[in-house]
Protein backbone atom coordinates (compact mmCIF):
# COMPACT_ATOMS: atom_id res chain seq x y z
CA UNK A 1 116.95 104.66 109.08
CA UNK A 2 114.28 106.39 111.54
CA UNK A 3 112.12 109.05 110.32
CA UNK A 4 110.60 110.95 113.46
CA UNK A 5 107.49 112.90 112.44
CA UNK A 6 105.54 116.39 113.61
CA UNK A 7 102.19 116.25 114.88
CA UNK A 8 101.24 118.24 112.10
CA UNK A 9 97.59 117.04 111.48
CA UNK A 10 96.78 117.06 115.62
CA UNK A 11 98.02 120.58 115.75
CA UNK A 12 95.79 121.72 113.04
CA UNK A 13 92.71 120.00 113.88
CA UNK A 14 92.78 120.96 117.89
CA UNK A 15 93.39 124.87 116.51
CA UNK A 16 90.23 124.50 113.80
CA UNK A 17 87.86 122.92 116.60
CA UNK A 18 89.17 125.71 119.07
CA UNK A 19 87.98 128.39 116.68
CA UNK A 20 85.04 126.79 115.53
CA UNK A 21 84.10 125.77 119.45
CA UNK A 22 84.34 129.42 120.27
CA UNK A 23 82.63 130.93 117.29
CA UNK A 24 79.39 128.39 118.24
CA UNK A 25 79.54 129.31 121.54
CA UNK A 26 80.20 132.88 120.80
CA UNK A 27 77.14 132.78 118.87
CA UNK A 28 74.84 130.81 121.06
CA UNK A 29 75.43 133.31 124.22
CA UNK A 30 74.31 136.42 121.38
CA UNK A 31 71.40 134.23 120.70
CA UNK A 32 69.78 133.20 124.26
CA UNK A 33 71.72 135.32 126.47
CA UNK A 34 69.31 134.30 129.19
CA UNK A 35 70.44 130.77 129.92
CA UNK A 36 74.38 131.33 130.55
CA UNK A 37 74.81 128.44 133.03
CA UNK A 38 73.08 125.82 130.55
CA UNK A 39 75.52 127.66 127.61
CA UNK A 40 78.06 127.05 129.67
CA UNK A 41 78.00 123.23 130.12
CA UNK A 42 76.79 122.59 126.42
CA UNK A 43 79.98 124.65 125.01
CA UNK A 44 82.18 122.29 127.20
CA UNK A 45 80.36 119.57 125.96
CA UNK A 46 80.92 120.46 122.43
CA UNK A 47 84.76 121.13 123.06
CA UNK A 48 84.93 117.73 124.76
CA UNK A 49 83.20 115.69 122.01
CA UNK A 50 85.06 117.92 119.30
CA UNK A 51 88.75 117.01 120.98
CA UNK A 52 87.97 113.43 121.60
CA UNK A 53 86.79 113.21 117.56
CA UNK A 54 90.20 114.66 116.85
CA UNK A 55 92.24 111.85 118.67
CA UNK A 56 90.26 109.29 117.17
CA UNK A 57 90.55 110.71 113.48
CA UNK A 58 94.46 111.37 114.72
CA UNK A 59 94.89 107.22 115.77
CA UNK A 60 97.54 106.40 112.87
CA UNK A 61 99.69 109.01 112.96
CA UNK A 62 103.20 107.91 113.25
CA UNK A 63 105.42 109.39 116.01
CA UNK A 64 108.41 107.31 114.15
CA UNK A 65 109.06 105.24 111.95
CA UNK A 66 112.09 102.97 111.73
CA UNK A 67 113.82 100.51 109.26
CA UNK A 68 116.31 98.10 110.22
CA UNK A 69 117.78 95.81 107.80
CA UNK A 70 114.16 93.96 106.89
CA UNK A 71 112.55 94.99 109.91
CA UNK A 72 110.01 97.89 110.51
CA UNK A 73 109.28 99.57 113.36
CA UNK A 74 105.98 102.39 113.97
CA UNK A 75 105.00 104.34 116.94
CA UNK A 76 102.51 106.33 117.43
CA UNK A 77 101.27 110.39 118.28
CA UNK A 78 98.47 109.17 120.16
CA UNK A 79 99.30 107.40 123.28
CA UNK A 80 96.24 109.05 125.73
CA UNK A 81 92.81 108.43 123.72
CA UNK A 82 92.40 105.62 121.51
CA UNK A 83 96.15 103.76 122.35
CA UNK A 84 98.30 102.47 119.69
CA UNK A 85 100.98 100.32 120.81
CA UNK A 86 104.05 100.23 119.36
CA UNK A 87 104.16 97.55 115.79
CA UNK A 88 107.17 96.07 114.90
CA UNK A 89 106.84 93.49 111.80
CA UNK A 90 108.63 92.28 109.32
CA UNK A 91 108.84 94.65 105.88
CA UNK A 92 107.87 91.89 103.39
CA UNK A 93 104.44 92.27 105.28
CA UNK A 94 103.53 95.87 104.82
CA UNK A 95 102.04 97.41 101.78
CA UNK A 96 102.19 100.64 101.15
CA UNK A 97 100.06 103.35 99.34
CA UNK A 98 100.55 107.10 97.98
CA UNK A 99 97.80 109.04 98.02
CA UNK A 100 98.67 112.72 97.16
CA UNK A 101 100.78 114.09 100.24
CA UNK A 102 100.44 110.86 102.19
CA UNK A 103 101.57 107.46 102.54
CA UNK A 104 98.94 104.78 104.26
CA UNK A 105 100.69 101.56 105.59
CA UNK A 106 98.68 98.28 105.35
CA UNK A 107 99.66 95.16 107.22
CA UNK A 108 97.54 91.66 106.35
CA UNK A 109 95.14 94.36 104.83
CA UNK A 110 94.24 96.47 107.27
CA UNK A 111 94.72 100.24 107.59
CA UNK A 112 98.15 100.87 110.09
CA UNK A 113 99.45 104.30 109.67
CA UNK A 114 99.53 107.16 108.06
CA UNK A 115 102.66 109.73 107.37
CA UNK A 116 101.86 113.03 105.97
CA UNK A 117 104.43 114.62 104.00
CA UNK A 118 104.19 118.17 106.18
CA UNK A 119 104.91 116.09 109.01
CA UNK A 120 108.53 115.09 107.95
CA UNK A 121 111.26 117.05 105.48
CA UNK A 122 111.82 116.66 102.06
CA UNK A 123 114.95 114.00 102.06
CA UNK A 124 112.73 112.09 104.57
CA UNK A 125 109.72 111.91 101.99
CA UNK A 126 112.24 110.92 99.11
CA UNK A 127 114.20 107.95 101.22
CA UNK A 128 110.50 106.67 102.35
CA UNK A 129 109.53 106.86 98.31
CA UNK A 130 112.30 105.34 97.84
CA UNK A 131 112.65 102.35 100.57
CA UNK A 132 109.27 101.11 99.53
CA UNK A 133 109.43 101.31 95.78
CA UNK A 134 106.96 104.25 94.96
């Protein structure tokens, strides 16, 4: 079975800080019009710090997620900031958790990956409920 998911969380977090970027620096050009050039560089800054805070709250987002026999297999959205190379490890390792519209992979303890259940359809949600017991 592989399950390939929508960036669903990465889309919606680069549109909010976009918005929100352009608001603030909307607002601080109204409120010192006199320094553009220093405006400038600090809403490019913000943008910059804003996008690279995205990636890293977007680093275990599955791309795709595949089960062979006992075998599973993750990749990952994010392959620029904050890498995530591929995992492949046997099932009997990985726990998994539902929380609300997600499910939060753990291997040896430790956080993995995340699949939101806007990023995939309906039948996908159900087999993943079902192939790990939930």
């Amino acid at each position: 079975m592989i399950i390939k998911c929508k960036g669903v969380f990465l889309n919606k977090m680069v549109i909010i800080t976009m918005i929100s970027g352009g608001l603030i620096s909307l607002g601080l050009y109204l409120l010192f019009p006199g320094v553009k050039g220093y405006l400038y560089f600090m809403s490019m800054v913000l943008l910059f710090c804003s996008i690279i805070y995205i990636f890293y709250l977007n680093r275990f987002e599955l791309l795709m997620l595949g089960v062979e026999q006992n075998e599973l297999h993750l990749s990952f959205i994010n392959n620029s900031f904050f890498k995530r190379h591929e995992i492949k490890v046997d099932q009997a390792q990985v726990r998994v958790k539902q929380d609300g519209d997600k499910l939060t992979f753990f291997i040896d303890g430790q956080q993995q990956a995340i699949i939101r259940k806007s990023a995939i359809s309906e039948i996908d949600w159900n087999k993943l409920l079902d192939q790990f017991n939930i």
